[in-house]
C-alpha atoms as a PDB file:
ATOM      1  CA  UNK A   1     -15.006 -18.235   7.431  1.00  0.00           C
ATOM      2  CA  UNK A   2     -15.078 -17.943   4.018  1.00  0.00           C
ATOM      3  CA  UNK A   3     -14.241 -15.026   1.248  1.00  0.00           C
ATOM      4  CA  UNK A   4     -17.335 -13.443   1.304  1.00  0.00           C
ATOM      5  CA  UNK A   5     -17.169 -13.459   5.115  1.00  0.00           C
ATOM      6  CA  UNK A   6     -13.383 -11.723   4.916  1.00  0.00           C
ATOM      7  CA  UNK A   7     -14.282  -9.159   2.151  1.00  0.00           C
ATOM      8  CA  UNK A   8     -17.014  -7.844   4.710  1.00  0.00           C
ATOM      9  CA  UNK A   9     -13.898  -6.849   7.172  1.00  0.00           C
ATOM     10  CA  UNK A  10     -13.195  -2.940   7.376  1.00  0.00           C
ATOM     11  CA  UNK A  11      -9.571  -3.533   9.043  1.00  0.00           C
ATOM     12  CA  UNK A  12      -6.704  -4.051   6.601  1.00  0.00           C
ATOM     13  CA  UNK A  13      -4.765  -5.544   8.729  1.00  0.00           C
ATOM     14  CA  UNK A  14      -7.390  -8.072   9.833  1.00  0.00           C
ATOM     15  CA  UNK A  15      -8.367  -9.094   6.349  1.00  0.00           C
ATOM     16  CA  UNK A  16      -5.243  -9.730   5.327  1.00  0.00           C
ATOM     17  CA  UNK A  17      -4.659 -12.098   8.185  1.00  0.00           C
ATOM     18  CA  UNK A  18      -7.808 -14.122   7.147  1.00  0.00           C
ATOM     19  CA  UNK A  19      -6.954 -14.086   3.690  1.00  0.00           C
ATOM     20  CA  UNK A  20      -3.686 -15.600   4.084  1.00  0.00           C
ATOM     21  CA  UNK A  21      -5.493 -18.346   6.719  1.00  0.00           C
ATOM     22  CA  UNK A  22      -7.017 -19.370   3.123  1.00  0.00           C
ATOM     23  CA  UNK A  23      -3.959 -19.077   0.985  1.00  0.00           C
ATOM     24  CA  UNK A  24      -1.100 -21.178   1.083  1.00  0.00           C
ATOM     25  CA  UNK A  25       1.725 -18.435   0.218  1.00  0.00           C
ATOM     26  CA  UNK A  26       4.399 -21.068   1.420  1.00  0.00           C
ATOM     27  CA  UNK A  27       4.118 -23.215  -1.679  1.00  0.00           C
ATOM     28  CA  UNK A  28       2.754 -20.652  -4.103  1.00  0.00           C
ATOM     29  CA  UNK A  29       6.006 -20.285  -5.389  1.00  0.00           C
ATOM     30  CA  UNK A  30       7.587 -23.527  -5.195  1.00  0.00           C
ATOM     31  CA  UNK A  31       5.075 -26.201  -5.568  1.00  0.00           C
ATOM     32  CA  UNK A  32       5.823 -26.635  -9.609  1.00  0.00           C
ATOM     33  CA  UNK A  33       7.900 -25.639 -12.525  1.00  0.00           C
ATOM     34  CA  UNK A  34       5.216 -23.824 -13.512  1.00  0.00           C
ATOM     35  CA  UNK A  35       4.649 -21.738 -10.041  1.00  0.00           C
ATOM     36  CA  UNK A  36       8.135 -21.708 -10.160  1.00  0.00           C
ATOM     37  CA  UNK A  37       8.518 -19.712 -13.385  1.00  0.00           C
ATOM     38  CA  UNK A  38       7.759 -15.785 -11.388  1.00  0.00           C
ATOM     39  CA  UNK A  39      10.275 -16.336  -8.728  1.00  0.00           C
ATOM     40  CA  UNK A  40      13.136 -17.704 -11.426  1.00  0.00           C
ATOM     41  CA  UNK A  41      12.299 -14.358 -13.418  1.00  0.00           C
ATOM     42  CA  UNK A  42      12.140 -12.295 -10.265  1.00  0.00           C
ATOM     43  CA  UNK A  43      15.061 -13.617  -9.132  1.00  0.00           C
ATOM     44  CA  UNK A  44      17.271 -13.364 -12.226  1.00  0.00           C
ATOM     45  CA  UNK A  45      16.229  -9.631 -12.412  1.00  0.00           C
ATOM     46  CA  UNK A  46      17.084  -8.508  -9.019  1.00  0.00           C
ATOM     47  CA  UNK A  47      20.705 -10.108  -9.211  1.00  0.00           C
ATOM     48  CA  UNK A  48      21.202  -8.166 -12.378  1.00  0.00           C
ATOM     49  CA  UNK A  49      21.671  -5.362  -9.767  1.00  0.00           C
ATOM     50  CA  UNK A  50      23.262  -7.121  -6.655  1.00  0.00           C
ATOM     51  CA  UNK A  51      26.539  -5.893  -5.686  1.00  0.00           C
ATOM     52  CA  UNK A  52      28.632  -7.653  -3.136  1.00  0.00           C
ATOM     53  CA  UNK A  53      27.534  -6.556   0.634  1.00  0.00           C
ATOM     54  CA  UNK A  54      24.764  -5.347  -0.744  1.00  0.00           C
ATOM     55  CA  UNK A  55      21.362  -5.018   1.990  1.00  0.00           C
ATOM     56  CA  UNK A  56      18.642  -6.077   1.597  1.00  0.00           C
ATOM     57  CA  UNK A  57      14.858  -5.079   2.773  1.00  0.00           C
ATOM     58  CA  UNK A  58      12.374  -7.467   1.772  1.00  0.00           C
ATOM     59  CA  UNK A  59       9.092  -5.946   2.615  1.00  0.00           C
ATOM     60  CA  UNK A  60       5.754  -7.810   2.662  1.00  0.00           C
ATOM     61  CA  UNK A  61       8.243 -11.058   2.989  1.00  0.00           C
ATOM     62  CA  UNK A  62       5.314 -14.109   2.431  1.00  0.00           C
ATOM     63  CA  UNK A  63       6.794 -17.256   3.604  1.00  0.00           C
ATOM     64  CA  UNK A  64      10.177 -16.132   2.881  1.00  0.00           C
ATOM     65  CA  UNK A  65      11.021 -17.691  -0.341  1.00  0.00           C
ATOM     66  CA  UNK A  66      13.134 -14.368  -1.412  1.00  0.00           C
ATOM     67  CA  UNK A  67      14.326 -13.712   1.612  1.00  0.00           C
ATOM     68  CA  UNK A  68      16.045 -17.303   2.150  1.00  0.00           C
ATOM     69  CA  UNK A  69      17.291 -17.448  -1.543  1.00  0.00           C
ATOM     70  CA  UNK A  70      19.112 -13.902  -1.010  1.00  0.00           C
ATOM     71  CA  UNK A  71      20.395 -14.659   2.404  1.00  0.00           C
ATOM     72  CA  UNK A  72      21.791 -18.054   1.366  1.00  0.00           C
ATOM     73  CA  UNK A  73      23.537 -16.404  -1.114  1.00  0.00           C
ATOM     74  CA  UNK A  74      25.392 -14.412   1.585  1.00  0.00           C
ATOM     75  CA  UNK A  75      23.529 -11.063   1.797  1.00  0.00           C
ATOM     76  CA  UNK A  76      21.870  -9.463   4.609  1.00  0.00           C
ATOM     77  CA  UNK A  77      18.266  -9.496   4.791  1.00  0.00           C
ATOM     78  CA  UNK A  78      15.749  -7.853   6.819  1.00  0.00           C
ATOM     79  CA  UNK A  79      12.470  -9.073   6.454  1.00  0.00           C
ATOM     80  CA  UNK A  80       8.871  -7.650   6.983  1.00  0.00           C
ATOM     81  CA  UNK A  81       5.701  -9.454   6.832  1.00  0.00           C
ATOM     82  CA  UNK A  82       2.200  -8.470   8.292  1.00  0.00           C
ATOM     83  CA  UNK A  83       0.199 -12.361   8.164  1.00  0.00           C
ATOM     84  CA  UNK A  84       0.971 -14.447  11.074  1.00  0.00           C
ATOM     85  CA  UNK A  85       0.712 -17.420   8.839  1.00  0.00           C
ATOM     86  CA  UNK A  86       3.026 -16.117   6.682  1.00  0.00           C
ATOM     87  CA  UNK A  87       5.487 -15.515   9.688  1.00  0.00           C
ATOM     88  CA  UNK A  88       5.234 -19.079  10.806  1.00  0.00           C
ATOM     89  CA  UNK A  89       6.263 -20.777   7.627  1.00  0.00           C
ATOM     90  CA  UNK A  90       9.172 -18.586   7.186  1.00  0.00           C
ATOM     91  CA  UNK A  91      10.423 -19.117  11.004  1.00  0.00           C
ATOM     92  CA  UNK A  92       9.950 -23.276  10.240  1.00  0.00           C
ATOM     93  CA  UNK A  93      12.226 -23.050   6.896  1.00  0.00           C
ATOM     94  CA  UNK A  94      14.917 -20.838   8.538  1.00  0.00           C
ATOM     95  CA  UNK A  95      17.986 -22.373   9.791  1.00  0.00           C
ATOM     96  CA  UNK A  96      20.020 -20.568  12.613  1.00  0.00           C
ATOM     97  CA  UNK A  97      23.179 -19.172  10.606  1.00  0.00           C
ATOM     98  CA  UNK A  98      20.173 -17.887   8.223  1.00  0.00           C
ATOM     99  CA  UNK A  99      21.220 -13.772   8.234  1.00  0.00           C
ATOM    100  CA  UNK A 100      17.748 -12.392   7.767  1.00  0.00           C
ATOM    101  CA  UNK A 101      16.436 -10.468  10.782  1.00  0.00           C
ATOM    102  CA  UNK A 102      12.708 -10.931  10.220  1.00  0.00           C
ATOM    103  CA  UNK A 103       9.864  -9.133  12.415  1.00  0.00           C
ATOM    104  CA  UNK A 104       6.153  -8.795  11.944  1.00  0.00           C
ATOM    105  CA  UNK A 105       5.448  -5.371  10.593  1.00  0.00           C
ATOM    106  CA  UNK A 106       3.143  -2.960   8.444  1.00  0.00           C
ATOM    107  CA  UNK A 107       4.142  -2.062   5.137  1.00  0.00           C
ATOM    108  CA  UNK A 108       2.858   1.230   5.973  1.00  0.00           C
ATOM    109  CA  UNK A 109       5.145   1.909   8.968  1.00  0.00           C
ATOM    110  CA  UNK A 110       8.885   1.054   8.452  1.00  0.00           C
ATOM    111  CA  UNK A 111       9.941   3.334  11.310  1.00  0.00           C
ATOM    112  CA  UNK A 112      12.036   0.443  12.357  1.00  0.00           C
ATOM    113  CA  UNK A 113      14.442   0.805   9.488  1.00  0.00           C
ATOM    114  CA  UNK A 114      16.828   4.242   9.046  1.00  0.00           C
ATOM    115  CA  UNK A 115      16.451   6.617   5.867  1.00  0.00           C
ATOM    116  CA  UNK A 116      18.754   5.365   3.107  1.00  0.00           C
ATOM    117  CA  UNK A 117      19.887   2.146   4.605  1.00  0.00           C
ATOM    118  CA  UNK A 118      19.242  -0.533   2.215  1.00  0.00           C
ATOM    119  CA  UNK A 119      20.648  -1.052  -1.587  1.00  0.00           C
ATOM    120  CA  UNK A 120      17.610  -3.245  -2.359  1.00  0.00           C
ATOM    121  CA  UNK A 121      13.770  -2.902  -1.760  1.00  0.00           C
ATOM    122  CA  UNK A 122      11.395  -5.348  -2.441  1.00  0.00           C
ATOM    123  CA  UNK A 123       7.720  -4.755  -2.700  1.00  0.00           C
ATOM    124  CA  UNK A 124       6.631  -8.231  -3.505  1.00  0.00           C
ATOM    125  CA  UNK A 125       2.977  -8.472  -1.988  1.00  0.00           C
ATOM    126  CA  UNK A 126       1.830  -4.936   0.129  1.00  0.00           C
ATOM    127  CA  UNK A 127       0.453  -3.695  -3.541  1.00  0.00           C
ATOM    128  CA  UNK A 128      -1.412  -6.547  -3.578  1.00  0.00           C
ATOM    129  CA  UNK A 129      -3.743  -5.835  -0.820  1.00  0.00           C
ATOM    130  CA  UNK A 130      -3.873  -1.947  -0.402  1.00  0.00           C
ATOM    131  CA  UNK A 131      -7.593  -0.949  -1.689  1.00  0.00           C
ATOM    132  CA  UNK A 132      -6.732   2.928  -1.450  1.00  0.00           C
ATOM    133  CA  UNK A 133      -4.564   5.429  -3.345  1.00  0.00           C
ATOM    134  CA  UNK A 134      -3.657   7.379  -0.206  1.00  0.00           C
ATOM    135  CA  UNK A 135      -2.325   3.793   1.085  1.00  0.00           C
ATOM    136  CA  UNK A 136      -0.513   2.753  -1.872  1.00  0.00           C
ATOM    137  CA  UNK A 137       1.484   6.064  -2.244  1.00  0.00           C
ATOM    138  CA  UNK A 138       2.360   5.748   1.559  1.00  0.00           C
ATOM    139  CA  UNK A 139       3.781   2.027   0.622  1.00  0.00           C
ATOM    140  CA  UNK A 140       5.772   3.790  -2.035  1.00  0.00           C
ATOM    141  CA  UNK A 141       6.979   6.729  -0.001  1.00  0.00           C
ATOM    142  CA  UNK A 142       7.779   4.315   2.937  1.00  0.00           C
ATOM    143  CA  UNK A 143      10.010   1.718   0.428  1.00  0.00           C
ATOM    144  CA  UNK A 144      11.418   4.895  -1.377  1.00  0.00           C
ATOM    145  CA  UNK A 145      12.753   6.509   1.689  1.00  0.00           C
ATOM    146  CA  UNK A 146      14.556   3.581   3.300  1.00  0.00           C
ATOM    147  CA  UNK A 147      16.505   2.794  -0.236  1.00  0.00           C
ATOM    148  CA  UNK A 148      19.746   4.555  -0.563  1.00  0.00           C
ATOM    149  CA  UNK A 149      20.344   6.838  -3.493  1.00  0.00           C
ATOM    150  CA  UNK A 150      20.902   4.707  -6.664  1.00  0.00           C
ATOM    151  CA  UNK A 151      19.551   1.410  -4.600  1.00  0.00           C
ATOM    152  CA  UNK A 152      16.654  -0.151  -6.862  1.00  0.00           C
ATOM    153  CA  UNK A 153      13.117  -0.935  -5.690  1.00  0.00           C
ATOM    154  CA  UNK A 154      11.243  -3.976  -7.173  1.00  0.00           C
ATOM    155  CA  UNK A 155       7.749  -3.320  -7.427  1.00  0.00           C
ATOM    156  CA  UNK A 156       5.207  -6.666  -8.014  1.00  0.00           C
ATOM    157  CA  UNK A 157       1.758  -6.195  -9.174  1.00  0.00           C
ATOM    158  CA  UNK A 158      -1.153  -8.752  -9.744  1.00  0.00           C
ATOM    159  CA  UNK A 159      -2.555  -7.992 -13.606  1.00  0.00           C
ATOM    160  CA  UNK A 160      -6.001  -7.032 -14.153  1.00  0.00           C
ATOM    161  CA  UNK A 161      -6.193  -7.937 -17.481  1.00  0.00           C
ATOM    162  CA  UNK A 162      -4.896 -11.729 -17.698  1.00  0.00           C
ATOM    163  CA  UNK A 163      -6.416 -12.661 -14.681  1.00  0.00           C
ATOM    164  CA  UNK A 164      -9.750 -11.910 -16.677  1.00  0.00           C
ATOM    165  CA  UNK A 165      -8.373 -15.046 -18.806  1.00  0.00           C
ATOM    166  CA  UNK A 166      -6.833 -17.325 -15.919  1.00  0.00           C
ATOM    167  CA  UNK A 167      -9.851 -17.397 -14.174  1.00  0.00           C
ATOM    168  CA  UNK A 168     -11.721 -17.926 -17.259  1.00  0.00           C
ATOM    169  CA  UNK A 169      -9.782 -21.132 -17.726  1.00  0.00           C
ATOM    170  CA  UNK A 170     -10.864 -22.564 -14.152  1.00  0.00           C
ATOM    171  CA  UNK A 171     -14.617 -20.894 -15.010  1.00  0.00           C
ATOM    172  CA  UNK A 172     -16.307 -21.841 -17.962  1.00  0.00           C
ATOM    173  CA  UNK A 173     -19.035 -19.364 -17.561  1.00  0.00           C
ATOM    174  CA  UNK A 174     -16.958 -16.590 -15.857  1.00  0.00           C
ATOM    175  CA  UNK A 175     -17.275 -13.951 -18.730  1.00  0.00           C
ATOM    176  CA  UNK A 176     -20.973 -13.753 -18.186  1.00  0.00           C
ATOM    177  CA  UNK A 177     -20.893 -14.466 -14.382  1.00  0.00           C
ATOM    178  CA  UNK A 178     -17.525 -13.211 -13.084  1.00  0.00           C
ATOM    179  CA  UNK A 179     -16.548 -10.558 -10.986  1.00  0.00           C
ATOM    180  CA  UNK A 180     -15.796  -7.663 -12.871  1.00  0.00           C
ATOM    181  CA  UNK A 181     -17.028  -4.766 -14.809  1.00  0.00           C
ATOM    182  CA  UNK A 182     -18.852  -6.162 -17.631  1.00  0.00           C
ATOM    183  CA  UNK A 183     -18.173  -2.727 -19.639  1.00  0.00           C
ATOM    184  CA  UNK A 184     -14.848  -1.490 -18.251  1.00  0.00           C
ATOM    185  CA  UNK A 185     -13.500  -5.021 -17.272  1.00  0.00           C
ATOM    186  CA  UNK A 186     -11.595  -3.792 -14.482  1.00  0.00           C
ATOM    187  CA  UNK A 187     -11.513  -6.822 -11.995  1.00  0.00           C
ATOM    188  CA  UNK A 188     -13.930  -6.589  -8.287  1.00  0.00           C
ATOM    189  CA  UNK A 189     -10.488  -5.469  -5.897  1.00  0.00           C
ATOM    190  CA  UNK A 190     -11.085  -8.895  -3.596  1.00  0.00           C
ATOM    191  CA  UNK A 191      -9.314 -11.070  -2.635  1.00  0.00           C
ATOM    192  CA  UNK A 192      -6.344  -8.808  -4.069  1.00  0.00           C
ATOM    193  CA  UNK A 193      -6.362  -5.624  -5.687  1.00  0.00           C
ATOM    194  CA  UNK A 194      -5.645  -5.630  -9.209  1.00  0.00           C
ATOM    195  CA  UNK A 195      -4.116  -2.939 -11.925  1.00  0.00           C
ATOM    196  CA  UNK A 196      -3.744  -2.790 -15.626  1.00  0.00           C
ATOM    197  CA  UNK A 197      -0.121  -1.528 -16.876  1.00  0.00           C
ATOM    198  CA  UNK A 198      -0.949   1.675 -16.982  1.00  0.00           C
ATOM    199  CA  UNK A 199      -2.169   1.913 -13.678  1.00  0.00           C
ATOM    200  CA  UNK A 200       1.246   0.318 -12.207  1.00  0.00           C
ATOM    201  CA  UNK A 201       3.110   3.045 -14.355  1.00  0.00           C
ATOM    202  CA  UNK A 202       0.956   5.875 -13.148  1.00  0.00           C
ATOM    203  CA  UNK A 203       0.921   4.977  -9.466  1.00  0.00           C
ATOM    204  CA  UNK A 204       4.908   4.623  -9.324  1.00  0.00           C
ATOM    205  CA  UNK A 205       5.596   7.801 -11.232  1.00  0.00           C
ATOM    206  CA  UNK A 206       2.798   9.966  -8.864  1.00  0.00           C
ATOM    207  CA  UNK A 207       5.290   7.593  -5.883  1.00  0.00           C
ATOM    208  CA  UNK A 208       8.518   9.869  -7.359  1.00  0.00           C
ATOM    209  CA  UNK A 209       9.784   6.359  -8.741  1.00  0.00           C
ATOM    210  CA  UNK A 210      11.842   6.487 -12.065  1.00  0.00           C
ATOM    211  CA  UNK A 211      10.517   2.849 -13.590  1.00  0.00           C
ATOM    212  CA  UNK A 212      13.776   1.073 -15.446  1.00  0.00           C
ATOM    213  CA  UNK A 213      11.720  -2.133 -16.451  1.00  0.00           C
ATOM    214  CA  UNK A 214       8.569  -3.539 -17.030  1.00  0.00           C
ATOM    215  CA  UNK A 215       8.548  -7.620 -16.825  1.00  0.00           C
ATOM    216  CA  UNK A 216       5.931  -9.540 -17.618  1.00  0.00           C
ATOM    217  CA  UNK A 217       6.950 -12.214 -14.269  1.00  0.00           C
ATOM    218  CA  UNK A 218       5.212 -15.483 -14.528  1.00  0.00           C
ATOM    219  CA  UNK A 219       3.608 -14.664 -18.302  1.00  0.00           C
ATOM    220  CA  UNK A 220       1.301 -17.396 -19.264  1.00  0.00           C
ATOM    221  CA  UNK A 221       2.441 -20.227 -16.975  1.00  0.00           C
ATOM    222  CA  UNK A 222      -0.685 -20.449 -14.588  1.00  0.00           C
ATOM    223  CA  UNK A 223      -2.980 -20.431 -18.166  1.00  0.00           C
ATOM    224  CA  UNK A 224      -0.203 -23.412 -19.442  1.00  0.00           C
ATOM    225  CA  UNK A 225      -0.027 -25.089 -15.606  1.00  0.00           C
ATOM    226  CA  UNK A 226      -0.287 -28.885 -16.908  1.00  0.00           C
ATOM    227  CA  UNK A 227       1.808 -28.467 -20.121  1.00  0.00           C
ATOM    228  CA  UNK A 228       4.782 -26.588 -18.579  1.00  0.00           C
ATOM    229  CA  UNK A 229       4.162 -29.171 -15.297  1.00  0.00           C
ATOM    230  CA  UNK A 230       4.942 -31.929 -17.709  1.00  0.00           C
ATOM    231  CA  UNK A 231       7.885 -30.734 -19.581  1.00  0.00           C
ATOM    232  CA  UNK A 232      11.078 -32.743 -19.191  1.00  0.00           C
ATOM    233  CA  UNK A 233      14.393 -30.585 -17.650  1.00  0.00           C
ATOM    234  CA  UNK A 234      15.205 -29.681 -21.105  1.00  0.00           C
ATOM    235  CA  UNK A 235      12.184 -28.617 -22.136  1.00  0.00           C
ATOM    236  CA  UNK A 236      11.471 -26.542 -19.303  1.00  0.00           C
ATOM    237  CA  UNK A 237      15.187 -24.654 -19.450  1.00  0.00           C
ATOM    238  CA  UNK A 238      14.220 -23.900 -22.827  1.00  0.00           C
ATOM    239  CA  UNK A 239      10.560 -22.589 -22.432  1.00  0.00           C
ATOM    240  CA  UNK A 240      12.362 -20.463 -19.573  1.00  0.00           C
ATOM    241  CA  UNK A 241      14.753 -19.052 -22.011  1.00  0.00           C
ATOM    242  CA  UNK A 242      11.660 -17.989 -24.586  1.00  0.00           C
ATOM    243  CA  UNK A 243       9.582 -16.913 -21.291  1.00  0.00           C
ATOM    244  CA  UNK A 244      12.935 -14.505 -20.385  1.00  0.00           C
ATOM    245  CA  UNK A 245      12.699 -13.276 -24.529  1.00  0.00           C
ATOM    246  CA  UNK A 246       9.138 -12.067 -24.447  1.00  0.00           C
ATOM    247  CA  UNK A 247       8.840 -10.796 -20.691  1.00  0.00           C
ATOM    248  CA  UNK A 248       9.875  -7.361 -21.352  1.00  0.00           C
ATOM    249  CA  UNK A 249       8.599  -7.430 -24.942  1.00  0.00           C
ATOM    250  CA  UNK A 250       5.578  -4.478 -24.853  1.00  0.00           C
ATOM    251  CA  UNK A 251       3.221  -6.233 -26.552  1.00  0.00           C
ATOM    252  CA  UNK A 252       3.369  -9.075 -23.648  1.00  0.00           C
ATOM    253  CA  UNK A 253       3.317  -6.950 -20.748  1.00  0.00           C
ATOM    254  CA  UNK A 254      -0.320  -7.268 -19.527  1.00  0.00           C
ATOM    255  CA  UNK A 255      -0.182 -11.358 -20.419  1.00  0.00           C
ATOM    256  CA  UNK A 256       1.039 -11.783 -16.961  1.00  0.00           C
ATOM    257  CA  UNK A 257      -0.864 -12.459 -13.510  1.00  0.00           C
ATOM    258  CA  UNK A 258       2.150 -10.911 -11.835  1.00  0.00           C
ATOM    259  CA  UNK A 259       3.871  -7.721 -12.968  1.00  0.00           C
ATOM    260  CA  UNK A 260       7.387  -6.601 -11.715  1.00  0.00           C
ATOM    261  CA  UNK A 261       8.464  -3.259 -11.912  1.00  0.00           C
ATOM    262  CA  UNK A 262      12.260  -2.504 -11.589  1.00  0.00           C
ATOM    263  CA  UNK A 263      12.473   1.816 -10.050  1.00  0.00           C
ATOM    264  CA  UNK A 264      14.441   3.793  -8.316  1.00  0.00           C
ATOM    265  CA  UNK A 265      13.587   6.899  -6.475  1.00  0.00           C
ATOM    266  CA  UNK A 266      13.606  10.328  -8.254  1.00  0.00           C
ATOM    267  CA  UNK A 267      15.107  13.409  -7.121  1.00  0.00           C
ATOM    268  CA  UNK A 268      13.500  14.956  -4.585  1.00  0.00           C
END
């Protein structure tokens, strides 16, 4: 099966399954410095807002690389994820004094977790897959009502606008043959579903989420891949110092493949 064959599924949960058959989400994030460059940002934003004993619900989990990092650390984790594939790479990099209790789940449906009972929520892939608005605000709601008052929500995003570019850089004849509105250049919604800034900001603030940042994640590292793959340790630290500079800047915020959005729930 191949993407044309999964894009014909009508079942969300189904097509997500086959997609992640195809992708290898246990080394996106890990297999380079450059791949490594949206979890180190990610990473370094959430602990700005860890507090000891804090909980955490990691929703949408992937192979786990957030939830290990976290739990290693000493926090609790619980951990959702929908792709069997997914599932089985986490389980084979756990170790047994691990404290993450993961289960197979639906972003949709986190009846399994109590109102208010987690500090931290992260979002870190459902957004990337739910075609419909009704959906996406039912992610939201979902997230928003299992984070306590004053807990923080981390939203993640893929960017319609630079992946326009990134894919351009793999396909030399992708701005005349490439999927996407040739007028409005908003991206075909397969394999993921992508949204400009604006979008992201809209959706969140219709989800009764007040945004507190905006981060530009992995920036231009996927566009840069061989040059940042080649940089001695010294090099690197300091391209990840002017990477953490510019990432909230406004004028870099849609230069990203990944967006994170740093909210917490409104008053009701």
């Amino acid at each position: 099966m191949d993407f044309r064959d999964i894009e014909q599924i009508s079942d969300e949960t189904e097509r997500i399954q086959k997609i992640y058959e195809l992708f290898h989400e246990d080394t996106r994030l890990n297999r380079s410095k450059a791949a490594r460059v949206e979890f180190l940002t990610n990473t370094r934003y959430i602990e700005r807002y860890l507090e000891p004993g804090a909980r955490i619900l990691d929703i949408g989990a992937g192979a786990g690389e957030y939830s290990l990092y976290f739990a290693r650390k000493g926090y609790a984790v619980c951990a959702l994820e929908l792709a069997e594939n997914n599932i089985k790479a986490f389980r084979r990099k756990m170790r047994q004094d691990d404290p993450i209790e993961l289960v197979q789940g639906n972003a949709l449906d986190l009846s399994l977790y109590a109102d208010e009972s987690f500090d931290i929520v992260l979002l870190f892939g459902p957004l990337y897959h739910l075609r419909r608005e009704e959906d996406r605000q039912r992610c939201i709601a979902e997230a928003r009502r299992v984070c306590r008052p004053g807990g923080k929500i981390f939203f993640a995003f893929i960017s319609n606008d630079m992946v326009i570019l990134t894919e351009f850089s793999y396909r030399p004849d992708y701005f005349t043959n490439g999927e996407y509105n040739k007028e409005t250049f908003a991206l075909e919604d397969f394999p993921f579903v992508f949204h400009t800034v604006t979008d992201c900001r809209e959706m969140l603030r219709a989800g009764g989420i007040r945004i507190l940042r905006e981060v530009a994640s992995d920036g231009v590292s996927e566009l840069l891949e061989h040059k940042i793959n080649a940089m001695d340790d010294e090099n690197y630290a300091q391209y990840l110092r002017y990477h953490f500079y510019i990432c909230e800047k406004p004028e870099f915020l849609g230069m990203t493949n990944h967006l994170l959005f740093v909210g917490e729930k409104t008053e009701a």
